[in-house]
Protein backbone atom coordinates (compact mmCIF):
# COMPACT_ATOMS: atom_id res chain seq x y z
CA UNK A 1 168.14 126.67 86.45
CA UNK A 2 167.46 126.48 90.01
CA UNK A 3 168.65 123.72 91.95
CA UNK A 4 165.53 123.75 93.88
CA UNK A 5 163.72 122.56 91.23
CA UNK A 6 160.43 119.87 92.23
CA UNK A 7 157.71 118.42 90.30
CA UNK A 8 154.41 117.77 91.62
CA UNK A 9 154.70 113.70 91.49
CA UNK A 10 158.12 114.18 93.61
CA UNK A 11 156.19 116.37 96.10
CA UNK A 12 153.29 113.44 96.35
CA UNK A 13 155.99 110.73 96.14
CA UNK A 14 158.12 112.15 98.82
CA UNK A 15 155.44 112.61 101.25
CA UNK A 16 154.39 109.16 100.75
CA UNK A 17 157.78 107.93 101.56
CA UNK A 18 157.39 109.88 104.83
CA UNK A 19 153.79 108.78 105.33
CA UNK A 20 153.16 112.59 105.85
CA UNK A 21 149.62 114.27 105.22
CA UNK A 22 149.54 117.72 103.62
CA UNK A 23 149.14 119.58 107.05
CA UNK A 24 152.19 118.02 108.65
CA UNK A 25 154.50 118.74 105.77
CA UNK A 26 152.90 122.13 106.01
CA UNK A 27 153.90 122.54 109.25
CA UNK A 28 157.69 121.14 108.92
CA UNK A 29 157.91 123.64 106.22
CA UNK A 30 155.89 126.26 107.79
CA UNK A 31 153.64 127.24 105.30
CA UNK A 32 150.08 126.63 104.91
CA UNK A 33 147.77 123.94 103.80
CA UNK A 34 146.30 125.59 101.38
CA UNK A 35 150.35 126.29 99.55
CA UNK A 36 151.28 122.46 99.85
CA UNK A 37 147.89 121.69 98.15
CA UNK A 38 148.18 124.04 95.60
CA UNK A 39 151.83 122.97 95.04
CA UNK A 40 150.52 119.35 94.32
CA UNK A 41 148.15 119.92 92.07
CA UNK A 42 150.70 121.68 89.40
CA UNK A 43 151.45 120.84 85.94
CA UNK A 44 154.94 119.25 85.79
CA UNK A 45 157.39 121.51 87.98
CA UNK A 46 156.27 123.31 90.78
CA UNK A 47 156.14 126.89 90.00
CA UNK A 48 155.55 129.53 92.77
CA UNK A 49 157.27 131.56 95.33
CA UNK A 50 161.27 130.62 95.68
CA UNK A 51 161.08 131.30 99.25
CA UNK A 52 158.19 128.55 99.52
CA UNK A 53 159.86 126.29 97.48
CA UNK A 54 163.04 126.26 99.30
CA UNK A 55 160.87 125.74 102.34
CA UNK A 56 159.49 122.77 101.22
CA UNK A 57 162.57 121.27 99.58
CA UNK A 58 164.31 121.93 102.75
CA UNK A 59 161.79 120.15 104.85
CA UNK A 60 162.08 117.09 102.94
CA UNK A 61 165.77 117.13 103.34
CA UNK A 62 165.70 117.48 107.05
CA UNK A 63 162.78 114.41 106.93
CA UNK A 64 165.08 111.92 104.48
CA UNK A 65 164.47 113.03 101.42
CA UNK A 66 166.56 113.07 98.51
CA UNK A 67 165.15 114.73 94.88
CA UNK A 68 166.43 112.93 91.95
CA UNK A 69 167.01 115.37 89.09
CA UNK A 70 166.41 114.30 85.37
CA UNK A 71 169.69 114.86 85.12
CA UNK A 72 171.55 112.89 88.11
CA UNK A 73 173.05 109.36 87.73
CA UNK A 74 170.20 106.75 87.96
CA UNK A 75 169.81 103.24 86.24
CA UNK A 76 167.12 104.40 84.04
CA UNK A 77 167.13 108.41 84.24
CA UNK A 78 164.23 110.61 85.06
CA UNK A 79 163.03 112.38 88.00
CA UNK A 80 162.06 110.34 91.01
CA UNK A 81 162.71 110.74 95.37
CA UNK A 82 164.14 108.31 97.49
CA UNK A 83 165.21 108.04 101.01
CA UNK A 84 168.39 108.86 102.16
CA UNK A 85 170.45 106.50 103.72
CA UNK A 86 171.40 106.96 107.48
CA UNK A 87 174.45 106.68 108.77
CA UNK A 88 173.51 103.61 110.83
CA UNK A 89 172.11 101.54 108.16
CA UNK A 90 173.97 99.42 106.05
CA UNK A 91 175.19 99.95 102.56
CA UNK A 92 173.16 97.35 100.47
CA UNK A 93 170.97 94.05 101.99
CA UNK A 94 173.78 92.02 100.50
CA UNK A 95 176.99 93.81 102.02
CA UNK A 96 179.28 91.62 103.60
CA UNK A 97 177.57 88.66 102.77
């Protein structure tokens, strides 16, 4: 399987995290409107051109963005997004405390 792999909810969730509207993710990943929309409103994983998808994936890499797979290491499993953590901020709200 490809490691590009996205659902529709990760998509959503992901842009919400960003507090991005369709057009501006659009336009980080250079496509159009119309693709992002369409990629949103699939069934489970997002099927569709690889090109686009890697596009898209990418963007939200650049932005922060980190895809959870079902299979990664989580507390509870399942597909999700989060924010990555920068190099400035600190390592947990409790660390060196």
């Amino acid at each position: 399987m490809l490691d590009i792999m996205i659902t529709a909810s990760q998509l959503r969730a992901a842009r919400a995290l960003l507090k991005l509207d369709q057009r501006q993710l659009a336009a980080l990943a250079g496509l159009s409107v119309p693709t992002i929309q369409r990629m949103e409103t699939s069934d489970d994983v997002i099927r569709g051109q690889v090109d686009s998808l890697m596009k898209v994936v990418g963007a939200l890499d650049a932005a922060g963005i980190e895809l959870i797979y079902d299979d990664a290491d989580s507390l509870r499993g399942g597909r999700g997004v989060r924010l990555k953590r920068s190099a400035a901020s600190p390592a947990s709200p409790t660390q060196g405390k």
